[in-house]
Protein backbone atom coordinates (compact mmCIF):
# COMPACT_ATOMS: atom_id res chain seq x y z
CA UNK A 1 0.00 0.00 0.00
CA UNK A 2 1.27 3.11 -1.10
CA UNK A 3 2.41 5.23 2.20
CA UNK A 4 2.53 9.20 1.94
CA UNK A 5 4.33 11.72 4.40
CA UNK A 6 2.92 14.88 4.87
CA UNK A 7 5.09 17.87 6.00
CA UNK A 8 3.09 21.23 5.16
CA UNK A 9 3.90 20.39 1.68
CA UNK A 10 3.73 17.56 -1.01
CA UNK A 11 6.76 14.88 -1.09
CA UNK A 12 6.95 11.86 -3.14
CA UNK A 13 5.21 9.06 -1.77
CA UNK A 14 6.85 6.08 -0.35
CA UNK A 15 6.09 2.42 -1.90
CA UNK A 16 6.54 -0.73 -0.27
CA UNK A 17 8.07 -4.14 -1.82
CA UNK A 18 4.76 -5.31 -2.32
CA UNK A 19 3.53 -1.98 -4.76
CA UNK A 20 6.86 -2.47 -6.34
CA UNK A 21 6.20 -6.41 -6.75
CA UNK A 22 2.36 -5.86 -7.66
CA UNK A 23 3.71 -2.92 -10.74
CA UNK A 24 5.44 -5.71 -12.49
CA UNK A 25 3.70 -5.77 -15.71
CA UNK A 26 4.41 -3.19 -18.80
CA UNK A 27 8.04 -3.83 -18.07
CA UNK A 28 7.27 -7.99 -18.26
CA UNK A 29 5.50 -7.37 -21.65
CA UNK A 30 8.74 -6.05 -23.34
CA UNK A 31 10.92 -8.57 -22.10
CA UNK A 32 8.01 -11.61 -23.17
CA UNK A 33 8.40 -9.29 -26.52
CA UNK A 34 12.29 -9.13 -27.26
CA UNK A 35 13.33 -13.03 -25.62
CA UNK A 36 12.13 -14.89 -28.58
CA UNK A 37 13.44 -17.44 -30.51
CA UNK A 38 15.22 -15.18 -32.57
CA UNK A 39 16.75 -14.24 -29.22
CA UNK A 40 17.25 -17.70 -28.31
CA UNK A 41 18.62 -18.58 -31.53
CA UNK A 42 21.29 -16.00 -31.86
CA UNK A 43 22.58 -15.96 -28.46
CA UNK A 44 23.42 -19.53 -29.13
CA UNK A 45 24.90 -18.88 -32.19
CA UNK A 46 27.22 -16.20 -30.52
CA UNK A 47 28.48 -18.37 -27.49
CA UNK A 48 29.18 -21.27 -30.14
CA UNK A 49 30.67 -18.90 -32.54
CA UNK A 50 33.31 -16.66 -30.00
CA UNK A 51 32.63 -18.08 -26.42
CA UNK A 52 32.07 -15.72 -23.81
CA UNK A 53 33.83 -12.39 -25.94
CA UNK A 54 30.57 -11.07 -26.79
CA UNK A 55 28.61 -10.61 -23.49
CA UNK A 56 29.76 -7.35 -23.72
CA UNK A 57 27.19 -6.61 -26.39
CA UNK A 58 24.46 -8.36 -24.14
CA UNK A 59 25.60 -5.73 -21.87
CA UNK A 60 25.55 -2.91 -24.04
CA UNK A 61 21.96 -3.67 -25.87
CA UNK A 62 19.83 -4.02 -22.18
CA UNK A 63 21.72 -1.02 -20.59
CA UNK A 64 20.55 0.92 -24.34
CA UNK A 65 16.70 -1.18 -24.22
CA UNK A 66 16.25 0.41 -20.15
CA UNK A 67 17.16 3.81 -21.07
CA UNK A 68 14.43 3.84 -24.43
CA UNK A 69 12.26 1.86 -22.70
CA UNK A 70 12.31 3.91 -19.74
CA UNK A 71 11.47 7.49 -21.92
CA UNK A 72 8.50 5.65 -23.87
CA UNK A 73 6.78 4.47 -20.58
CA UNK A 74 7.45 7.98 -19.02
CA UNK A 75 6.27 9.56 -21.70
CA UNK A 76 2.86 7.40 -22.10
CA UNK A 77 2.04 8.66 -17.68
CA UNK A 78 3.06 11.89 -18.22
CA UNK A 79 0.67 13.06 -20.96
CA UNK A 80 -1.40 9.74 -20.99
CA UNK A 81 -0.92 9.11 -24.69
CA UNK A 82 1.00 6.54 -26.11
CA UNK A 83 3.81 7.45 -28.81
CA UNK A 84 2.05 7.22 -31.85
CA UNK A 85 0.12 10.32 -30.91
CA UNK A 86 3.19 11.80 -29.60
CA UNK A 87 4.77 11.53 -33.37
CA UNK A 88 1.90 13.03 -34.97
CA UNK A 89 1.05 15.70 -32.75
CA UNK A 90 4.50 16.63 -32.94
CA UNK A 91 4.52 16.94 -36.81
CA UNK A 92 3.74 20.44 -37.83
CA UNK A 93 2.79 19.83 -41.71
CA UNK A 94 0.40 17.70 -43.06
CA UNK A 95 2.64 16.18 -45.27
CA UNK A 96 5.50 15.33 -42.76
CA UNK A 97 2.20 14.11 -40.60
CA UNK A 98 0.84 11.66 -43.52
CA UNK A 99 4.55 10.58 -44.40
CA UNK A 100 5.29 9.52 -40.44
CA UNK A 101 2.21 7.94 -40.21
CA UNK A 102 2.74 6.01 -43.81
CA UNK A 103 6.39 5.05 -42.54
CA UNK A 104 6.02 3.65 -39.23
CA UNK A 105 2.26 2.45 -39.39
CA UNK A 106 3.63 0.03 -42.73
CA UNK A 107 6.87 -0.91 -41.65
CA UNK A 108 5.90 -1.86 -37.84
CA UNK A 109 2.53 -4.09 -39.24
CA UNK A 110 4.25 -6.47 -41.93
CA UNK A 111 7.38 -6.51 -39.42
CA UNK A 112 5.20 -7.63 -37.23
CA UNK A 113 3.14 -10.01 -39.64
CA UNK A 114 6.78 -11.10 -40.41
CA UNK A 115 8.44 -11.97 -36.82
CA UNK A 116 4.69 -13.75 -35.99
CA UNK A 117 5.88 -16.70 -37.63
CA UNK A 118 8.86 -17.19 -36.94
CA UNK A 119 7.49 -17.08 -32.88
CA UNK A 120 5.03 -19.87 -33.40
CA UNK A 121 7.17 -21.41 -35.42
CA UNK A 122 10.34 -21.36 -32.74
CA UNK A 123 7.45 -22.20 -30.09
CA UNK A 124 6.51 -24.99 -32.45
CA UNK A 125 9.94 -26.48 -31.98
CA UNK A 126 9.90 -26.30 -28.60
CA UNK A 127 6.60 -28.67 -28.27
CA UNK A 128 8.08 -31.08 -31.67
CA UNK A 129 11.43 -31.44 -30.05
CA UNK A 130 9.59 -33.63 -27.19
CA UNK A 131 6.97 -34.84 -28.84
CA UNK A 132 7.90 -35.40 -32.44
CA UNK A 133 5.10 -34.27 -34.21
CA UNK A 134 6.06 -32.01 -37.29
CA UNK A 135 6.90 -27.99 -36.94
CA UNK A 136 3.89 -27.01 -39.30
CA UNK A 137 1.15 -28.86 -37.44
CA UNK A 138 2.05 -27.45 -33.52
CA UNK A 139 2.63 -24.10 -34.96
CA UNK A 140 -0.97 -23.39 -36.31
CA UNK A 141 -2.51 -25.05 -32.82
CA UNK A 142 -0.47 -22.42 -31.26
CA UNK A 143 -1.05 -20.21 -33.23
CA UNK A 144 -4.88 -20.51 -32.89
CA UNK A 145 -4.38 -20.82 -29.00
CA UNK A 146 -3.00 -17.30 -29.64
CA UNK A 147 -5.46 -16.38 -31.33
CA UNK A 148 -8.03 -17.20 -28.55
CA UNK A 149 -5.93 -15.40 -26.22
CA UNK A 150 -5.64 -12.03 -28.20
CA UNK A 151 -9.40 -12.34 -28.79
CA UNK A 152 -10.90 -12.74 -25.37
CA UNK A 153 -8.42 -12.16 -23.16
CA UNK A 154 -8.09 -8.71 -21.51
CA UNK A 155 -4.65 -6.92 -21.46
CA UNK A 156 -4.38 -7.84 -17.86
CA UNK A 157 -4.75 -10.99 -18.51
CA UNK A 158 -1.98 -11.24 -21.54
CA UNK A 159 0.18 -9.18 -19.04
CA UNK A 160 0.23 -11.60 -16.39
CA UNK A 161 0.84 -14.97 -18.80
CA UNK A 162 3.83 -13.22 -20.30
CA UNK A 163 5.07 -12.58 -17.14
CA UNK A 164 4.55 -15.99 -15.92
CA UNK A 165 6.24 -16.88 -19.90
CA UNK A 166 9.23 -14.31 -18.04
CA UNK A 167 9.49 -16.37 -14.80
CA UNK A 168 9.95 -20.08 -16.61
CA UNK A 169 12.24 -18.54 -19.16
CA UNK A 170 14.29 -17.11 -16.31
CA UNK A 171 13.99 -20.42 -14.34
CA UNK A 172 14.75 -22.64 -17.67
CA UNK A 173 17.83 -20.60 -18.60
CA UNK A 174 19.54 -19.24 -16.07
CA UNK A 175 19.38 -22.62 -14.35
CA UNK A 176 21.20 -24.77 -17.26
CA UNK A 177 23.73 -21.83 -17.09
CA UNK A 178 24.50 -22.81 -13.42
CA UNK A 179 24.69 -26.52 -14.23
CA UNK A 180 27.17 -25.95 -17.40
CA UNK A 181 29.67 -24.49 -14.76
CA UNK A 182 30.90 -21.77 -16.73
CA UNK A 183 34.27 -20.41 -16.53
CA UNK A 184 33.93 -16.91 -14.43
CA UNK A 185 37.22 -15.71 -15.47
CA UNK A 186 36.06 -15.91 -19.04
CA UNK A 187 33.23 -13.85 -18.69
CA UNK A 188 35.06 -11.25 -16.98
CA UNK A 189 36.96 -10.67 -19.73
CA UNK A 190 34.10 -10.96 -22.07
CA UNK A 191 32.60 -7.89 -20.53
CA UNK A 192 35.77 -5.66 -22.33
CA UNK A 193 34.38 -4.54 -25.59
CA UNK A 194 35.95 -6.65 -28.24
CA UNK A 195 34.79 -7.50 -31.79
CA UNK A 196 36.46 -10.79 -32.96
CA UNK A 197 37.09 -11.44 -36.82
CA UNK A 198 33.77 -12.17 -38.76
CA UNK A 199 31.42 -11.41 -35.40
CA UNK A 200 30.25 -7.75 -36.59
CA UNK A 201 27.13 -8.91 -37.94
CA UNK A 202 26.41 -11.26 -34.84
CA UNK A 203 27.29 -8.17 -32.95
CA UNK A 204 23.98 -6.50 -35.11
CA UNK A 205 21.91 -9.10 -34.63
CA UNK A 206 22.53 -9.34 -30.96
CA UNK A 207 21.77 -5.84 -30.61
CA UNK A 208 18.54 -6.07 -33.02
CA UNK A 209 16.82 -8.91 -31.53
CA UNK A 210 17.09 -6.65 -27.70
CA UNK A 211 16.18 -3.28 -28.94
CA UNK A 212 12.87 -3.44 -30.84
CA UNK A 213 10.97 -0.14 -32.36
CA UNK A 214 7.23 -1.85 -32.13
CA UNK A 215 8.25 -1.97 -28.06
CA UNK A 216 8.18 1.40 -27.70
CA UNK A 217 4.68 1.99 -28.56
CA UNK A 218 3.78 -1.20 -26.25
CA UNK A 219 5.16 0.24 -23.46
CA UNK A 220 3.96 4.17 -23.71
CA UNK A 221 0.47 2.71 -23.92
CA UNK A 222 0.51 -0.22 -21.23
CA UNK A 223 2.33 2.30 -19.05
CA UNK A 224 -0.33 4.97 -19.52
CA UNK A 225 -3.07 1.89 -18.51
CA UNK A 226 -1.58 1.03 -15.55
CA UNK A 227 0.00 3.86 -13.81
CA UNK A 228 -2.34 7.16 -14.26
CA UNK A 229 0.00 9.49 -12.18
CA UNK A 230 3.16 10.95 -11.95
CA UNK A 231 3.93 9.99 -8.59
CA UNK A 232 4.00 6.63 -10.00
CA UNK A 233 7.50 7.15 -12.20
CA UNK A 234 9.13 5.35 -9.58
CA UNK A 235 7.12 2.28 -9.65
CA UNK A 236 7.21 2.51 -13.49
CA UNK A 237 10.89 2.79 -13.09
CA UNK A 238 11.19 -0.47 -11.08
CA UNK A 239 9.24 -2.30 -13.48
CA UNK A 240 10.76 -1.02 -16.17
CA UNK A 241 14.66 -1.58 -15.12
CA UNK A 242 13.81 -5.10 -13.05
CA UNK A 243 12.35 -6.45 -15.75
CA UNK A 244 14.22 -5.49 -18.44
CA UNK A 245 17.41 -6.73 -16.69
CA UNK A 246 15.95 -10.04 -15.89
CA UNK A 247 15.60 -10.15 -19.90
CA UNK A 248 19.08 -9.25 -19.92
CA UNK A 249 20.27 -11.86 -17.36
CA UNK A 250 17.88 -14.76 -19.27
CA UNK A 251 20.07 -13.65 -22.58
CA UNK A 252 23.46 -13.54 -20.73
CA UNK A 253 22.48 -17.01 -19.55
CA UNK A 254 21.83 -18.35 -23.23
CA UNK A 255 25.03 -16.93 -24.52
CA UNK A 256 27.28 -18.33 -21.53
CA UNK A 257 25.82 -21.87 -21.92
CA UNK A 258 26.05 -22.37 -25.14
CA UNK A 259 29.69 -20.77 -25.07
CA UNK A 260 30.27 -22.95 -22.72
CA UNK A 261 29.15 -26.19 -23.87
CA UNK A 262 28.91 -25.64 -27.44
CA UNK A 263 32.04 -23.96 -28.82
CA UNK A 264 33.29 -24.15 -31.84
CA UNK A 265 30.07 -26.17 -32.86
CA UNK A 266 27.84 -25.53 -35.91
CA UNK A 267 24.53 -24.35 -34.61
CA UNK A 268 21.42 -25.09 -36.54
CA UNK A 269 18.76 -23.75 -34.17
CA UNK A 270 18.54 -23.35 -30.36
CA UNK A 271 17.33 -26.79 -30.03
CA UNK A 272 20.74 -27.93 -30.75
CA UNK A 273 21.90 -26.81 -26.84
CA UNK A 274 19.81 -29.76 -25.27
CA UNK A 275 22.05 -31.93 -27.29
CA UNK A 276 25.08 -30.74 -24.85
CA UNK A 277 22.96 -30.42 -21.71
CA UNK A 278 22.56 -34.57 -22.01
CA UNK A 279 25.33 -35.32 -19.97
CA UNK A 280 24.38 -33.19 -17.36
CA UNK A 281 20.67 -33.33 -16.82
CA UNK A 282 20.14 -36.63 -19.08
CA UNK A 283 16.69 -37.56 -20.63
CA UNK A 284 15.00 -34.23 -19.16
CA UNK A 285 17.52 -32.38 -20.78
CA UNK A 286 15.44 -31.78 -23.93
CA UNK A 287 12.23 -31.08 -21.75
CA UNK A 288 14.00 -28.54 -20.46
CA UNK A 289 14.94 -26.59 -23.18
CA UNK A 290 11.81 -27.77 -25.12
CA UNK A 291 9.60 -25.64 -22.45
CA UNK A 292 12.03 -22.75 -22.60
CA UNK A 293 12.10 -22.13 -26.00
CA UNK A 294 8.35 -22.66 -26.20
CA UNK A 295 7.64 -19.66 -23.67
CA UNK A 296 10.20 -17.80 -25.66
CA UNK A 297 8.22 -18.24 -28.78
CA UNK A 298 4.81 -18.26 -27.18
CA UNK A 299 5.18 -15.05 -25.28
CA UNK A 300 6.31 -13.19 -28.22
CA UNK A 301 3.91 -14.69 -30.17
CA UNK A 302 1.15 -12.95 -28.11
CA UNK A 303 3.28 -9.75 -27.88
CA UNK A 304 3.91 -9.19 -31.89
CA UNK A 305 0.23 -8.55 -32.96
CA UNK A 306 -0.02 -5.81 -29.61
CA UNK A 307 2.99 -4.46 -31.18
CA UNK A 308 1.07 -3.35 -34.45
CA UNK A 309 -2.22 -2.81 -32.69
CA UNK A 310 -0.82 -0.37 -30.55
CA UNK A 311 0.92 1.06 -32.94
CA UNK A 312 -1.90 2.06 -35.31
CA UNK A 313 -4.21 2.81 -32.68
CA UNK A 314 -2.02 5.85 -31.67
CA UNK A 315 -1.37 6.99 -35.57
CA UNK A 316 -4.58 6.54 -36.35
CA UNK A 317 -6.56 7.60 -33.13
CA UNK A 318 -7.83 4.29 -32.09
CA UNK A 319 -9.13 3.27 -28.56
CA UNK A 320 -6.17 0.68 -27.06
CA UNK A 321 -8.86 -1.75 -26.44
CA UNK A 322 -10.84 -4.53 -28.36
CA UNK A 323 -13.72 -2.79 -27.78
CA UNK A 324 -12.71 -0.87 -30.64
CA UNK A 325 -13.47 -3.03 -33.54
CA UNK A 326 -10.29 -1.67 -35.88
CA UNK A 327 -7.33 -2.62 -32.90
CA UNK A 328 -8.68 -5.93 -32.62
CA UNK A 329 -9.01 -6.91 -35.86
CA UNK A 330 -5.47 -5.83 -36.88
CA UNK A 331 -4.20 -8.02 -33.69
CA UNK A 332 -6.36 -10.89 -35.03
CA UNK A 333 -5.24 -10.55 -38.51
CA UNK A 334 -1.44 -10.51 -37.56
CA UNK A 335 -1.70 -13.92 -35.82
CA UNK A 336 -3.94 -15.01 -38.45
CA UNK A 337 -0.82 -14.39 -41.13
CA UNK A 338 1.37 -15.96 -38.79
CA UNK A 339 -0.79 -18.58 -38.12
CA UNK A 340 -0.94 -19.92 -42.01
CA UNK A 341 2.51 -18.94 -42.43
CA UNK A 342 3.72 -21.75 -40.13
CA UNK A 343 1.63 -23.95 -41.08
CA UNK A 344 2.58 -24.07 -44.77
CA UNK A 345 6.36 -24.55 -44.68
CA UNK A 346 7.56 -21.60 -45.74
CA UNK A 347 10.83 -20.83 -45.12
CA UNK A 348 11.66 -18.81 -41.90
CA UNK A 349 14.73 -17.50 -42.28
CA UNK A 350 13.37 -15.70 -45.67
CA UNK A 351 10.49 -13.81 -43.36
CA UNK A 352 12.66 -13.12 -40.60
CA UNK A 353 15.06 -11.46 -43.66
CA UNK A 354 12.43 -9.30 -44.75
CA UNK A 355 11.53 -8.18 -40.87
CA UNK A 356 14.87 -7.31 -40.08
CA UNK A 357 15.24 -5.19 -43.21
CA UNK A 358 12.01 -3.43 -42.13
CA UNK A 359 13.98 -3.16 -38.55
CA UNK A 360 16.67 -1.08 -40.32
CA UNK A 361 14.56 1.27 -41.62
CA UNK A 362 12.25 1.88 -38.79
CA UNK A 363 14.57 1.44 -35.75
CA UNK A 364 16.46 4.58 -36.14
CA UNK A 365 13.28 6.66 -37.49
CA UNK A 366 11.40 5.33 -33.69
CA UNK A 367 14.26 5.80 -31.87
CA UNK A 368 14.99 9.52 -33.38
CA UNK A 369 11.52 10.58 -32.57
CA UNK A 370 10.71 8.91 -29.22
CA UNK A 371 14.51 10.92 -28.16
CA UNK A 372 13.27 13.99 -29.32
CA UNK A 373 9.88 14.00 -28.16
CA UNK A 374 10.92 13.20 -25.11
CA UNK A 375 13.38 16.19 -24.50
CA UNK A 376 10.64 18.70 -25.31
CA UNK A 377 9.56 20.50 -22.58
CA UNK A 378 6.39 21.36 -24.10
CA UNK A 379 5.49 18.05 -23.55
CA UNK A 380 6.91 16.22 -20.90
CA UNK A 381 7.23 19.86 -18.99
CA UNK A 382 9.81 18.88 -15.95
CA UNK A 383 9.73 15.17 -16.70
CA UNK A 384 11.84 15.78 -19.75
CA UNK A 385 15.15 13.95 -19.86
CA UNK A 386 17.64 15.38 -18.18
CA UNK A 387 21.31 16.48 -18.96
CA UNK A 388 22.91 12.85 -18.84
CA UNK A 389 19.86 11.31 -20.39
CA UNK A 390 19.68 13.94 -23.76
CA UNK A 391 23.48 12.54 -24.49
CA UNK A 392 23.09 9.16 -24.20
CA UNK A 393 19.90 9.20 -26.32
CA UNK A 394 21.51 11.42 -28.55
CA UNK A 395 24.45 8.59 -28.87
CA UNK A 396 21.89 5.94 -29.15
CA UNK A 397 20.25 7.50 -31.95
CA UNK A 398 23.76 7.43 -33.81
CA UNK A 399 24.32 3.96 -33.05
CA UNK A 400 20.81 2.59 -34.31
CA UNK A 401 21.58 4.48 -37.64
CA UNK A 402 24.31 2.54 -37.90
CA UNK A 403 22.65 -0.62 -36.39
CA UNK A 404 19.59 0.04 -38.73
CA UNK A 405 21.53 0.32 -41.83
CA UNK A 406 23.83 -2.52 -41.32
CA UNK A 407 21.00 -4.44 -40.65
CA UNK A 408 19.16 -3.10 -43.81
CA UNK A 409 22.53 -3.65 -45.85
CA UNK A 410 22.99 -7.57 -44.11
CA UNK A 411 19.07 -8.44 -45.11
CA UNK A 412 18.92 -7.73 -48.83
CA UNK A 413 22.14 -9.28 -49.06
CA UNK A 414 20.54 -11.91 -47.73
CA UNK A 415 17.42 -12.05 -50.06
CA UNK A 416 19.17 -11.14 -53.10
């Protein structure tokens, strides 16, 4: 219960553990977003790849997601709007309005429609490693279980599964790092910013799968539901910084045990790690994995289609809420793309291609306006960022040009 001291003026109010513990939520729903098996995937690819020498980057991309993440959800209390109104509102032509909207709104929903099936299909392999039943049949069962979810289920609701998806990811992971028995001396020194030959693009895609531009608009508009004061920056703060590190700590874990177990091994998928956990935890040690990567997949799976929804509703000037018949149907027809997609065998790795090219252009664009919105004054008033936080978002914004066309560059290389 939230405790208050008065002293012939107005101070900040005191919150206990249990407020703290019970704002847990809009924080939750990015890290459910960015730990999916593209997460999964890569992180094993990196320890298998260069060992431990990376974790820097780990390091680097969750320090980078608190700090954006952080500004969105401040800026969704503050002036109870979410960030797509902040964009438009903050264009002052019609054209520059129509463009921003045209830009982001596109590029966010077939991203979106994109990275949808490659989630059920990495939680697909998750249920097919123990069971043996083919990829393209589990994925469009979960994919319709999704489906049910997104339809009925209130936002509350979705909040608290992907935070229970959070907890077993945390509890699959960081546990099979402990019983690996990695080498502590090596990850000290993988925390000194190095960039072996032939790891720059891992580097990228380490960094891309953390920081995601259809997050931003997740969190200013689950923030603005949940905490309807300004007093309540703090709790948003905790939520925001605990959860996003436990994401961190879940993809530190990933990375160490696969460095650790599987180095210098060619990686396929992330299923290939319960391969190397048999000696250690035997027969369950494809359960295990099996159930983590199926919350990774599942909980972004039921993230992705809030991702567009949320994002169109504030360009467009939608209610956030299924009661509006426009936000639902866009989150219904994202999982319903998704949904056919991994059912019919297409090719992953060619969506995912055409996502992360999408991520290149948009990622710097999101990032460059959620920075400067959220250093004008005439809109945030005193919650704008301060001194420290203006030049790191300023440097951020450099690096996810640079991120975004890299990534932009590596994609159509890929496709073409």
């Amino acid at each position: 219960m939230k405790e208050t001291v008065s002293n012939e003026m107005l101070v900040k109010p005191h919150y206990t553990w249990k407020d703290k513990v019970k704002a847990i939520g809009p924080g939750a729903m990015i890290t459910a977003s960015f730990i999916g098996p593209g997460t999964v995937t890569t992180c094993t690819r990196v320890g298998a790849s260069y060992g431990y020498s990376l974790i820097w980057t780990v390091v680097f991309a969750i320090i980078t997601t608190m700090v954006l993440q952080e500004m969105s959800a401040r800026l969704g209390i503050v002036t109870q709007n979410g960030l797509g109104e902040a964009i438009v509102n903050n264009c002052k032509s019609k054209a520059m309005r129509n463009f921003s909207i045209a830009l982001v709104g596109i590029s966010i929903t077939v991203g979106c429609a994109a990275y949808i099936s490659g989630d059920l299909t990495g939680s697909a392999m998750g249920i097919s490693t123990i069971t043996g039943i083919n990829v393209n049949i589990i994925g469009p069962i979960i994919g319709i279980i999704v489906f049910a979810l997104v339809y009925k289920g209130s936002f509350k609701l979705l909040e608290k599964i992907l935070t229970g998806l959070v907890v077993i990811m945390a509890t699959v992971f960081v546990t099979t790092m402990f019983v690996a028995k990695p080498d502590l001396g090596g990850i000290a020194k993988g925390l000194v910013p190095t960039i072996p030959k032939g790891g720059l693009m891992l580097v990228i895609s380490l960094i891309g799968t953390t920081i995601v531009p259809y997050n931003f608009f997740i969190h200013a508009a689950s923030a603005k539901n949940n905490f309807k004061s300004t007093d309540e920056l703090e709790l948003s703060k905790w939520d925001t910084y605990v959860s996003i590190g436990i994401g961190g700590l879940i993809t530190a874990a990933i990375l160490i045990t696969s460095g650790t177990l599987m180095l210098g091994m060619d990686v396929k998928s992330a299923a290939d790690l319960s391969v190397q956990l048999e000696p250690l935890l035997g027969s369950w040690s494809s359960i295990f994995l099996s159930i983590g990567l199926f919350a990774a997949g599942l909980s972004s799976a039921i993230a992705t289609p809030l991702g567009a929804s949320y994002t169109l509703a504030g360009l467009l000037g939608w209610e956030y809420s299924n009661s509006d018949k426009r936000f639902r149907n866009v989150n219904l027809t994202i999982v319903a793309i998704g949904t056919v997609m991994s059912g019919i065998g297409l090719n992953p790795m060619t969506i995912l291609l055409i996502a992360q090219a999408l991520n290149g252009i948009i990622l710097p664009v999101v990032v460059i306006y959620l920075v400067v919105i959220t250093c004008n004054k005439k809109i945030l008033g005193q919650y704008t960022n301060n001194a420290v936080a203006k030049i790191i978002g300023i440097i951020i914004s450099v690096i996810t040009v640079i991120l975004g066309g890299s990534a932009l560059i590596s994609a159509l290389q890929g496709l073409f």
